[in-house]
N, C-alpha and C. Protein backbone atom coordinates (compact mmCIF):
# COMPACT_ATOMS: atom_id res chain seq x y z
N UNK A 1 160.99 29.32 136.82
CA UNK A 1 159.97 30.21 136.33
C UNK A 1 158.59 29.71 136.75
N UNK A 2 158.16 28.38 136.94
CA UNK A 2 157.02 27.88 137.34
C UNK A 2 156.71 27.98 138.54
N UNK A 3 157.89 28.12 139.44
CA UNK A 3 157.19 28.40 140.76
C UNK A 3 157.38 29.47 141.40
N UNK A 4 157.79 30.47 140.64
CA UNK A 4 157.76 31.72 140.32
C UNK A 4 156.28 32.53 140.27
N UNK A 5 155.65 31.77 139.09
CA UNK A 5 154.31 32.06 138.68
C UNK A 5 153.43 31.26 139.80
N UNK A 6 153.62 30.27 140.04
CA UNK A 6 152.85 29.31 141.10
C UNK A 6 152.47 30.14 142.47
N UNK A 7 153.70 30.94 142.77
CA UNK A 7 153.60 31.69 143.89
C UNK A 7 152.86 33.18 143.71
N UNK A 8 152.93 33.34 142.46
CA UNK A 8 152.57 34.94 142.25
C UNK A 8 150.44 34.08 142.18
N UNK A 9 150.60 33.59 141.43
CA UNK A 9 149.15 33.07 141.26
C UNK A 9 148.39 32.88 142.84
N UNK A 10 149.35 32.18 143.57
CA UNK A 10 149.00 32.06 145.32
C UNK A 10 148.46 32.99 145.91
N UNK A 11 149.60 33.96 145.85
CA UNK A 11 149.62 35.16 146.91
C UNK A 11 148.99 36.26 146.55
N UNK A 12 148.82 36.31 144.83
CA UNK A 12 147.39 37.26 144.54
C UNK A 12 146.68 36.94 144.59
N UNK A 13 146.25 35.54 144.69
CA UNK A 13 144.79 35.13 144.68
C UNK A 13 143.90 35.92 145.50
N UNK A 14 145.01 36.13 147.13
CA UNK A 14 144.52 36.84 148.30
C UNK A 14 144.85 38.23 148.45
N UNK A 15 145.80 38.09 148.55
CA UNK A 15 146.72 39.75 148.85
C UNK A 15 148.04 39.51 148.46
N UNK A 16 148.55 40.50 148.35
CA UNK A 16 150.66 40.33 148.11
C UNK A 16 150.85 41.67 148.57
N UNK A 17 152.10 41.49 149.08
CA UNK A 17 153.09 43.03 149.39
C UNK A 17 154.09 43.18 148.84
N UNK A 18 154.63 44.28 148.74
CA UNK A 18 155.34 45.24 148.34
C UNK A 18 156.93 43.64 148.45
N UNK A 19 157.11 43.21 149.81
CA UNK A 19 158.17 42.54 149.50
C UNK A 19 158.21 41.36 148.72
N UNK A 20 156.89 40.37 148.93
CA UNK A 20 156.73 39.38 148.13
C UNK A 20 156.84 39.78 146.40
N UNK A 21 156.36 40.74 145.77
CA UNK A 21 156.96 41.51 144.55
C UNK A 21 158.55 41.56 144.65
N UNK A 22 159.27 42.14 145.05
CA UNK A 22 160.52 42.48 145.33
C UNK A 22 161.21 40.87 145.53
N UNK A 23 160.58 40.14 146.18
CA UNK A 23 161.01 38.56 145.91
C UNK A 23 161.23 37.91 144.89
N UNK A 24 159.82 38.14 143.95
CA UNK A 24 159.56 37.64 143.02
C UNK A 24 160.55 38.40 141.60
N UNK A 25 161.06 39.57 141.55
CA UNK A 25 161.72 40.51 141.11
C UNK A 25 163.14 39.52 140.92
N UNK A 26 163.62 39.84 142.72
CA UNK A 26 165.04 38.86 142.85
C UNK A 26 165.34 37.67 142.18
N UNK A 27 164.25 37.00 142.16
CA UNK A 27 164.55 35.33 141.58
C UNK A 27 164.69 35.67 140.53
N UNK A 28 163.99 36.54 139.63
CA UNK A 28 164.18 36.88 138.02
C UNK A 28 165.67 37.28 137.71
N UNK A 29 166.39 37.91 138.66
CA UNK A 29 167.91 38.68 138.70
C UNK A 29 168.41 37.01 138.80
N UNK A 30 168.14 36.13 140.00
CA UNK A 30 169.02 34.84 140.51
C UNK A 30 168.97 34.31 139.24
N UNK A 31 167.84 34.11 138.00
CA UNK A 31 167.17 33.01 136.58
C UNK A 31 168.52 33.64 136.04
N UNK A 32 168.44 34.99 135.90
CA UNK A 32 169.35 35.63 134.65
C UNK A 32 170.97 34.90 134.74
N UNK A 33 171.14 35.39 135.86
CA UNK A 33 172.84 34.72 136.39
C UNK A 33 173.14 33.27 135.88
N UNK A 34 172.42 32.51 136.19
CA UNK A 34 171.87 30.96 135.59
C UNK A 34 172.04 30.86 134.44
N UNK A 35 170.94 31.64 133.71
CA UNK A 35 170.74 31.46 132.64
C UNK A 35 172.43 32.30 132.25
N UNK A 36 173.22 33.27 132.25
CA UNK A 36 174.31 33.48 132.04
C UNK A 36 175.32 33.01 131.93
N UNK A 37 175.62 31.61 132.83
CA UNK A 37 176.08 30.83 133.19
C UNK A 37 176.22 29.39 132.21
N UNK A 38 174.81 29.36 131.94
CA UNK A 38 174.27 27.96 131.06
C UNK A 38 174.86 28.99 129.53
N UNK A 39 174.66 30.01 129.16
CA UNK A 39 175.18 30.31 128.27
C UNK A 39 176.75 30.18 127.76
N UNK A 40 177.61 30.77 129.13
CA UNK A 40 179.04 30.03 128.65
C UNK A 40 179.32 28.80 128.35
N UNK A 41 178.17 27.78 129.26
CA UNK A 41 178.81 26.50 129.27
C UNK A 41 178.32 26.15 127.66
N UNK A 42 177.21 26.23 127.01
CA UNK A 42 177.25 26.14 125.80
C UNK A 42 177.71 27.12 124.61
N UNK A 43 178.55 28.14 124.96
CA UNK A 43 179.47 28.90 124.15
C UNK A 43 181.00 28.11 124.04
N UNK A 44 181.29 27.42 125.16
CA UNK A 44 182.64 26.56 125.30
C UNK A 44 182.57 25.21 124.96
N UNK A 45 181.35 24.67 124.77
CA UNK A 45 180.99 23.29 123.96
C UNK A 45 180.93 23.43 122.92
N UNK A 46 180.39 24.64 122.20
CA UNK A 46 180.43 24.79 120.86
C UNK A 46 181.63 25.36 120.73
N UNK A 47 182.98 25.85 121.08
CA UNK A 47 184.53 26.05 120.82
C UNK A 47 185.05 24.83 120.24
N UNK A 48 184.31 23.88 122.00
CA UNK A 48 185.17 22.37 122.08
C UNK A 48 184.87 21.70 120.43
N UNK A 49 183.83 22.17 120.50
CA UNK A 49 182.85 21.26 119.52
C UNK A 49 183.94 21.52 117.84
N UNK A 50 183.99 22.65 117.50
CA UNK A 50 184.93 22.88 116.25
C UNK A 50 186.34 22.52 116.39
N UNK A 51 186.72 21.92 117.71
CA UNK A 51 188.64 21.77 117.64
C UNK A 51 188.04 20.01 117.62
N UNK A 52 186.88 19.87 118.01
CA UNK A 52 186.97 18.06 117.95
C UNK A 52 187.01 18.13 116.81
N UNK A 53 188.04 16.21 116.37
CA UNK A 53 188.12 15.95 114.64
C UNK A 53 187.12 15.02 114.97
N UNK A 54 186.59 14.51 115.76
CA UNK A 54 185.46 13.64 115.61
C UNK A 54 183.70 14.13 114.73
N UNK A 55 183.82 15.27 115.22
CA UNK A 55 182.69 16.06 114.91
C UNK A 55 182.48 15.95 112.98
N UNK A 56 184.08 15.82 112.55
CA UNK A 56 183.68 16.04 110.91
C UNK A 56 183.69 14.28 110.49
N UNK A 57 183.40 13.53 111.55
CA UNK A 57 183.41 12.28 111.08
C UNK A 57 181.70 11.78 111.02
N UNK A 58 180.69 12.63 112.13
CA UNK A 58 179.49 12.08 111.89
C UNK A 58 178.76 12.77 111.52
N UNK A 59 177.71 12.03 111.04
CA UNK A 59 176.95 12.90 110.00
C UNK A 59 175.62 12.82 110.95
N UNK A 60 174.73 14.04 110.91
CA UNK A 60 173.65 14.25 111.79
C UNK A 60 172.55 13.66 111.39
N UNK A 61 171.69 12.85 112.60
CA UNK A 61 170.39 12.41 112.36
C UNK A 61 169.90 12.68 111.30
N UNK A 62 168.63 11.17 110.55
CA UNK A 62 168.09 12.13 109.18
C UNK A 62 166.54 11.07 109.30
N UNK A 63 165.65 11.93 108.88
CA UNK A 63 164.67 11.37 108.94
C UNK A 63 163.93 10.71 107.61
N UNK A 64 163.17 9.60 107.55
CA UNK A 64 163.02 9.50 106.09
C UNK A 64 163.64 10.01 104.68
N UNK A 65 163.04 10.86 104.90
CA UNK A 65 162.86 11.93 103.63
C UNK A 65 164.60 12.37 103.62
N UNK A 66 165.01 12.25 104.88
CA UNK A 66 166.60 12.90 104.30
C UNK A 66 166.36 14.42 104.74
N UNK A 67 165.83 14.43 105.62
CA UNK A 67 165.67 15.79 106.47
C UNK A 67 165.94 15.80 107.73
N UNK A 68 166.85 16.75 108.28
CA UNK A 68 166.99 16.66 109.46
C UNK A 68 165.46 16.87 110.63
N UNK A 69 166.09 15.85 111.50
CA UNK A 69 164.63 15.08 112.73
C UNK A 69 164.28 16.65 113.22
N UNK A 70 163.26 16.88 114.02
CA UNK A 70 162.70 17.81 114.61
C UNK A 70 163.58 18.25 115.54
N UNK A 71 163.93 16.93 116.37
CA UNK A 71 164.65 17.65 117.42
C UNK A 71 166.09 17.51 117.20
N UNK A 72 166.78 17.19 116.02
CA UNK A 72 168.55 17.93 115.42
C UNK A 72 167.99 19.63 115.60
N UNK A 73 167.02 19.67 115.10
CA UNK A 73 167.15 21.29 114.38
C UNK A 73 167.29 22.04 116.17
N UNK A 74 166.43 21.44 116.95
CA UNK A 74 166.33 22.44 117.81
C UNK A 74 168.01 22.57 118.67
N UNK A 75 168.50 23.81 119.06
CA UNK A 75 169.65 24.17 119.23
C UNK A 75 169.48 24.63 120.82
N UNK A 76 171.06 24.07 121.52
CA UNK A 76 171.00 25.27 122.85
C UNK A 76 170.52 26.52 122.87
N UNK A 77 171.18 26.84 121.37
CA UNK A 77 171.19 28.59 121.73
C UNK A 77 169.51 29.07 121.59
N UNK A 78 168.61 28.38 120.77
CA UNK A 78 167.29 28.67 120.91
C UNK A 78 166.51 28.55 121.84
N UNK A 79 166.69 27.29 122.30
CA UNK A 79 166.36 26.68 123.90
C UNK A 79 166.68 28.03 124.71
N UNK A 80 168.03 28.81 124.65
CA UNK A 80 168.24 29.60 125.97
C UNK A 80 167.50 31.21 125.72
N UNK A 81 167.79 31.49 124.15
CA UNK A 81 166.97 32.67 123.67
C UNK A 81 165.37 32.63 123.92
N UNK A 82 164.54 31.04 124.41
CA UNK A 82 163.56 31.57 124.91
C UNK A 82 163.61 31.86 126.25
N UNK A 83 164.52 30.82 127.51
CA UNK A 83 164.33 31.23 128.41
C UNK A 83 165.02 32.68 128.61
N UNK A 84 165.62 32.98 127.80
CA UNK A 84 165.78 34.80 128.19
C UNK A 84 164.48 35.60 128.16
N UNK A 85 164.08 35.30 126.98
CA UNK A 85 163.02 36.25 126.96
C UNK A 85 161.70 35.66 127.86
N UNK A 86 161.89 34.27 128.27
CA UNK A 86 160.46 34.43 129.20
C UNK A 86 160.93 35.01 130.40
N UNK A 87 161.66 34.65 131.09
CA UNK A 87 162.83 35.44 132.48
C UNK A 87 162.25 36.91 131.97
N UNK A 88 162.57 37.83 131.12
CA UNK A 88 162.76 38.63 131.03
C UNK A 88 160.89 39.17 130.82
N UNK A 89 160.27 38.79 130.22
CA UNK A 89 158.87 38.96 130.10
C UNK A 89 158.26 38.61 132.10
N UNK A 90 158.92 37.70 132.51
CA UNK A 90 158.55 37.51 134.20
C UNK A 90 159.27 38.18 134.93
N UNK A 91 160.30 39.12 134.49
CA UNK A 91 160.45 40.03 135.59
C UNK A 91 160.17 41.33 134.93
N UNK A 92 159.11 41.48 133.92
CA UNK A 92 158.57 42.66 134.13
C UNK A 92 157.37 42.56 134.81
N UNK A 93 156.81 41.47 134.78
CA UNK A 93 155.63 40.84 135.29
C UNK A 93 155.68 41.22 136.90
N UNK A 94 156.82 40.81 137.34
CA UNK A 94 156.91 40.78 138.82
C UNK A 94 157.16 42.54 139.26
N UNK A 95 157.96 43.45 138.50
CA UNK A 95 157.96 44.78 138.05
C UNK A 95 156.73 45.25 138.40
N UNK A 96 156.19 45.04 137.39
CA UNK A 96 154.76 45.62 137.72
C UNK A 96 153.58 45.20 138.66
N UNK A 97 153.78 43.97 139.66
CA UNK A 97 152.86 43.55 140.51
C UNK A 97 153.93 44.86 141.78
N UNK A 98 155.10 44.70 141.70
CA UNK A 98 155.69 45.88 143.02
C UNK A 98 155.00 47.13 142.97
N UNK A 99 155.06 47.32 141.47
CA UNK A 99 154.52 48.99 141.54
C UNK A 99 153.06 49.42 142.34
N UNK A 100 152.16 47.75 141.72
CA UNK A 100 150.67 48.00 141.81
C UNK A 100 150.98 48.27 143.41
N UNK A 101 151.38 47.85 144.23
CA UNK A 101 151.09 47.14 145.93
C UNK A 101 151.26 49.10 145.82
N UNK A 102 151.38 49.91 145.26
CA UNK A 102 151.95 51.30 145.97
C UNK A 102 150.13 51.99 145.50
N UNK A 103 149.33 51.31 144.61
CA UNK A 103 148.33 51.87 143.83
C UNK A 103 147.26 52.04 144.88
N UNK A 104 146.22 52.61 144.97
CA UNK A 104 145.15 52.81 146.17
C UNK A 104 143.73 52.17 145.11
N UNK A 105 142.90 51.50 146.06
CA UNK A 105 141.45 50.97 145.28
C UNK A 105 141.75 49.17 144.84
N UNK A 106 140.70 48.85 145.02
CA UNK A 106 140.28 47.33 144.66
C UNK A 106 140.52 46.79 143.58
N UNK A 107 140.68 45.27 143.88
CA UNK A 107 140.68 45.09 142.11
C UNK A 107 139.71 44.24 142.19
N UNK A 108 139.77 44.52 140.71
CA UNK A 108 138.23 43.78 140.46
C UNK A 108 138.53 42.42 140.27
N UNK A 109 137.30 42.10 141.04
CA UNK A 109 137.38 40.35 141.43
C UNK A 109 137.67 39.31 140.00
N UNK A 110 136.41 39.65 139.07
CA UNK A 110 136.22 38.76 137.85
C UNK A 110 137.87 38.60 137.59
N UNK A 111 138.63 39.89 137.25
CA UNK A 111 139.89 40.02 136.60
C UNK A 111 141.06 38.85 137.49
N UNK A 112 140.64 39.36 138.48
CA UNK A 112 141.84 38.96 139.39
C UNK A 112 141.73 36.90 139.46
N UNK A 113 140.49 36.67 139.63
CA UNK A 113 140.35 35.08 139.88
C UNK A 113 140.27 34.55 138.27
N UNK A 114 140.19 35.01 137.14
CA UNK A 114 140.59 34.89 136.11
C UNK A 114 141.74 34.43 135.91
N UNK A 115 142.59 35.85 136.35
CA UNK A 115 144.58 36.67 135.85
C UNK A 115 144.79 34.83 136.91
N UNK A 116 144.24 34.41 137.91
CA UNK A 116 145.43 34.09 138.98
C UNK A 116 145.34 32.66 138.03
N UNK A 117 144.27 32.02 137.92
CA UNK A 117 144.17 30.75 137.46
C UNK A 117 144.95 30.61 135.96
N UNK A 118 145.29 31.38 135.01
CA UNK A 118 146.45 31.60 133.90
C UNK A 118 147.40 31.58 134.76
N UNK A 119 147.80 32.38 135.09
CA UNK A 119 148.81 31.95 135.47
C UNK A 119 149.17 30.66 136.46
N UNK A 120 149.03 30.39 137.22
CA UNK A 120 148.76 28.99 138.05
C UNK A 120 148.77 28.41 136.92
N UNK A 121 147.99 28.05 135.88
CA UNK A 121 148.51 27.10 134.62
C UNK A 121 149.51 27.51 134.22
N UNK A 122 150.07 28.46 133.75
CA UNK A 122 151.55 28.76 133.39
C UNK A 122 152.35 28.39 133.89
N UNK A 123 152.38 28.31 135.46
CA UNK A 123 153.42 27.90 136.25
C UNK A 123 153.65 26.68 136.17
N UNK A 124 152.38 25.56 136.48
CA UNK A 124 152.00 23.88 136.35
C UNK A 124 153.12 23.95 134.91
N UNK A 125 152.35 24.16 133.91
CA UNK A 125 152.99 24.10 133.11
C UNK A 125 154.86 24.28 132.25
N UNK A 126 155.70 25.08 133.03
CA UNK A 126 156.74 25.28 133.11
C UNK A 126 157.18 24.77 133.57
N UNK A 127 156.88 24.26 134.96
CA UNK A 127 157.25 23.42 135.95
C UNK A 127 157.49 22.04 135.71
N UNK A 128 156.31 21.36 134.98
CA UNK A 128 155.99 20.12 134.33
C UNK A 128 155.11 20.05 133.05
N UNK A 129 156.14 20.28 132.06
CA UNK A 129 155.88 20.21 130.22
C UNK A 129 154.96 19.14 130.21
N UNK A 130 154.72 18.28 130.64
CA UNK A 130 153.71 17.09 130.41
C UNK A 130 152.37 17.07 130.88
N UNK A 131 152.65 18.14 131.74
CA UNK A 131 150.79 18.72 132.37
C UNK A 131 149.90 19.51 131.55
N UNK A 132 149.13 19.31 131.24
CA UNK A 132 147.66 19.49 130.19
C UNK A 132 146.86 20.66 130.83
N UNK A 133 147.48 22.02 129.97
CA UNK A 133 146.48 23.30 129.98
C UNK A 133 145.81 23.49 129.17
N UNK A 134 144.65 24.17 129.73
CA UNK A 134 143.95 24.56 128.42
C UNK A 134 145.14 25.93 127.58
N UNK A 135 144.89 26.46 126.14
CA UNK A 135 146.11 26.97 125.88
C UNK A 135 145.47 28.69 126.60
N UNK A 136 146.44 29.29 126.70
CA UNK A 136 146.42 30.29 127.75
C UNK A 136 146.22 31.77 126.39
N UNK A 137 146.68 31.86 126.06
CA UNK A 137 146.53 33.16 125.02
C UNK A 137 145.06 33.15 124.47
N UNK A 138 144.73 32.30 124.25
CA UNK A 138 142.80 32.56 124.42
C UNK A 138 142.12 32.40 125.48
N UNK A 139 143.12 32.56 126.65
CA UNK A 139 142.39 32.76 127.93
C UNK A 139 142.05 33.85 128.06
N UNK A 140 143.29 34.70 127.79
CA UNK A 140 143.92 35.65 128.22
C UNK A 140 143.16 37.06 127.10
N UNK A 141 143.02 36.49 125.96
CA UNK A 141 141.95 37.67 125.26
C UNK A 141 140.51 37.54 125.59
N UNK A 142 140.22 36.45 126.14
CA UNK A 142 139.05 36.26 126.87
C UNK A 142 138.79 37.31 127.55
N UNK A 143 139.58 37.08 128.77
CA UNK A 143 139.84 38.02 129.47
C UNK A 143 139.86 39.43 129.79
N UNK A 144 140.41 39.84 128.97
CA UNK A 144 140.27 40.94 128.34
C UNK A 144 139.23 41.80 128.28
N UNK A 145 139.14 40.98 127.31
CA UNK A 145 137.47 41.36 126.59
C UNK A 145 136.40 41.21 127.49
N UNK A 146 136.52 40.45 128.50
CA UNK A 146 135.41 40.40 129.80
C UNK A 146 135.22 41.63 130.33
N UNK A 147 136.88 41.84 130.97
CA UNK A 147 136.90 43.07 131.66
C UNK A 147 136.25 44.24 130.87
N UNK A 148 136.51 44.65 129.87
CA UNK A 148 136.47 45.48 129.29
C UNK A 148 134.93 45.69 128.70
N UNK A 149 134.58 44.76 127.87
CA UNK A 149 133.36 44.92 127.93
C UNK A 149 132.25 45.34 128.48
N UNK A 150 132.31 44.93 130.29
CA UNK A 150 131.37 45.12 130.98
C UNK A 150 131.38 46.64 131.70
N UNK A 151 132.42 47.59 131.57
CA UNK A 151 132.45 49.07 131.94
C UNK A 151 132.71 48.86 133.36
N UNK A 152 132.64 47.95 134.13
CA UNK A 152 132.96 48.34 135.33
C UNK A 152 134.06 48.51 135.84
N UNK A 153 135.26 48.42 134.94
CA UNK A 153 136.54 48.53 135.22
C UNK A 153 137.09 49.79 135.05
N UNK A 154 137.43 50.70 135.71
CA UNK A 154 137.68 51.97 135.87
C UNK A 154 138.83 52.40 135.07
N UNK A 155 138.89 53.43 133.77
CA UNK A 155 139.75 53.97 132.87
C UNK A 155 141.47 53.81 133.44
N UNK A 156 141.25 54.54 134.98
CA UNK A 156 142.76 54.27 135.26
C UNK A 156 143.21 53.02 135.40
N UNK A 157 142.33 51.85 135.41
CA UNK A 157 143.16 50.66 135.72
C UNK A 157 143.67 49.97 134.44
N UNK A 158 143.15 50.53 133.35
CA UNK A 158 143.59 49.64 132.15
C UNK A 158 145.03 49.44 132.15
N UNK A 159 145.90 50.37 132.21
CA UNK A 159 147.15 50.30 131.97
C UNK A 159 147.66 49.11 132.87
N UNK A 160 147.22 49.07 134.18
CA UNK A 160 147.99 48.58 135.05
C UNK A 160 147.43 46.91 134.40
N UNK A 161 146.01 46.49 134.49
CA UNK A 161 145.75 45.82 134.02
C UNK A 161 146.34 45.15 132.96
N UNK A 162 146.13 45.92 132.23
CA UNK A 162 146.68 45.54 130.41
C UNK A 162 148.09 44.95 130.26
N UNK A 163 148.81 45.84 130.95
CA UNK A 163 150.17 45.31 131.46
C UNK A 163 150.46 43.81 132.29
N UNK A 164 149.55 44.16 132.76
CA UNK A 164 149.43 41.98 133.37
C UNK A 164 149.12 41.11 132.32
N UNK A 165 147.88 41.42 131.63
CA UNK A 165 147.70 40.85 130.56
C UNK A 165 148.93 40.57 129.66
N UNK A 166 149.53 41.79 128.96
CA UNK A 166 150.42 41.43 128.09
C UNK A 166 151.54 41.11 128.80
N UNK A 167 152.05 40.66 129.38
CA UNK A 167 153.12 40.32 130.45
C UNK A 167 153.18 38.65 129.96
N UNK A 168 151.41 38.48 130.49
CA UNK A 168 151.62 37.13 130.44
C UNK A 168 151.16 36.80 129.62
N UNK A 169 150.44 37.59 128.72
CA UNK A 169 150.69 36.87 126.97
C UNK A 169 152.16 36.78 126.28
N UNK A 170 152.81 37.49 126.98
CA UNK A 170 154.37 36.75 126.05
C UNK A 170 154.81 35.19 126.73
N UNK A 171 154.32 35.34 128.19
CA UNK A 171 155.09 34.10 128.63
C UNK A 171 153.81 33.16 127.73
N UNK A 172 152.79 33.37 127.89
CA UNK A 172 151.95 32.18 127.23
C UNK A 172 152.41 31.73 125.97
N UNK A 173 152.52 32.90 124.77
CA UNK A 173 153.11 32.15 123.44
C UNK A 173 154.29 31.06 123.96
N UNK A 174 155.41 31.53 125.01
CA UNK A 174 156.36 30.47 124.87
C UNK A 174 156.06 29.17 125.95
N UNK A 175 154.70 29.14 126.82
CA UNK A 175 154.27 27.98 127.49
C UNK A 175 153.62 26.99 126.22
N UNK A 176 152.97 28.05 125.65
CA UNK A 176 152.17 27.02 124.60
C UNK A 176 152.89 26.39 123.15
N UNK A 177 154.17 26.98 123.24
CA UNK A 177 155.53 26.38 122.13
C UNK A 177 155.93 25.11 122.94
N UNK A 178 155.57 24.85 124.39
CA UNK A 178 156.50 24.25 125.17
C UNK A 178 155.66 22.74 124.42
N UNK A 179 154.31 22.34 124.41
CA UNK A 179 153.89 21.14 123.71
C UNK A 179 154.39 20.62 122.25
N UNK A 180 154.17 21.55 121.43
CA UNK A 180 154.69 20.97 120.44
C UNK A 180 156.24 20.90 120.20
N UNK A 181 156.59 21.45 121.36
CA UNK A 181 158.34 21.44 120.88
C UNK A 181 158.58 19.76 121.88
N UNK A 182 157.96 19.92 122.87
CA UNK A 182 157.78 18.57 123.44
C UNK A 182 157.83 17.32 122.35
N UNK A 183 156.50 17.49 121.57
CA UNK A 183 155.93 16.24 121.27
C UNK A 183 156.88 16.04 119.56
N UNK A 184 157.87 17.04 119.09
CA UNK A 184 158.99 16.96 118.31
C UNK A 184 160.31 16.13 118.44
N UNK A 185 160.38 16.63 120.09
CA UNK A 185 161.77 15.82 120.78
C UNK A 185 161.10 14.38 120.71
N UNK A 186 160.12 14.41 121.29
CA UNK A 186 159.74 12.76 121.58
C UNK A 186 159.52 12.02 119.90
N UNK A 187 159.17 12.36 119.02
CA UNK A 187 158.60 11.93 117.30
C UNK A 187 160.44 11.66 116.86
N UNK A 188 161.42 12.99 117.59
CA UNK A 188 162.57 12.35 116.72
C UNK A 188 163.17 11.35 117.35
């Protein structure tokens, strides 16, 4: 997914076509299969997991207090329910950069060298959990509100716009879960 975004951040910076969209589309189809894949293998660990008699012999991590650690709680299946939905939030993303390449008229600069540098952190960031963004969802209403504010952005582009925006405000909520879920694994 990071170099996914790494590349989309690239190639809009300047220009993109119709196939580089359609690229970026495919890899989202190649994530899903993957991610489909990683799902059986932890649907058949958790089978294995209830026929082992070992399993009712240990008792799970506990922290002080007698609470399970930060990172007991966190589960495959949550781990994979986000990368579904960010996969799935990045290939509408990539969706809608195909459609734009068919749209006629400019985009506006402020938006665009804004949109590319979020994302380019999104990507850094997915790529390598330990790299330091600023957090992106108050980039991204920043943003917004730039465009919008100043009237020079033409009524028909909101949608198309807005749609980038919220695209990558879903992936941002789950880039910016990615630190503190980080700094949980590492505390337990």
């Amino acid at each position: 997914m990071g170099d996914v975004l790494r590349d989309m951040a690239d190639e809009f910076a300047t220009s993109w076509d119709t196939d580089r969209a359609e690229a970026w589309f495919q890899e989202t189809q190649s994530m899903s299969e993957e991610l489909d894949s990683a799902w059986r293998t932890v649907r058949f660990a958790r089978e294995s997991e209830k026929m082992n008699p070992r399993t009712r012999l240990t008792v799970p991590s506990r922290t002080r207090r007698g609470e399970a650690s930060p990172a007991a709680e966190a589960s495959y299946e949550e781990i994979l329910a986000r990368v579904d939905e960010g996969i799935s939030h990045l290939r509408h993303l990539a969706r809608t950069l195909r459609e734009a390449t068919y749209d006629d008229g400019e985009w506006d600069s402020t938006f665009r060298e804004n949109w590319v540098r979020i994302v380019r952190d999104a990507g850094r960031a997915i790529a390598d959990p330990d790299t330091e963004v600023e957090p992106m969802h108050d980039r991204l209403t920043a943003l917004a509100a730039d465009v919008s504010q100043d009237g020079r952005l033409p009524r028909r582009s909101w949608p198309l716009y807005g749609s980038l925006i919220a695209s990558m405000r879903h992936i941002a909520v789950i880039v910016d879960d990615v630190a503190p879920a980080r700094e949980a694994r590492e505390a337990g």
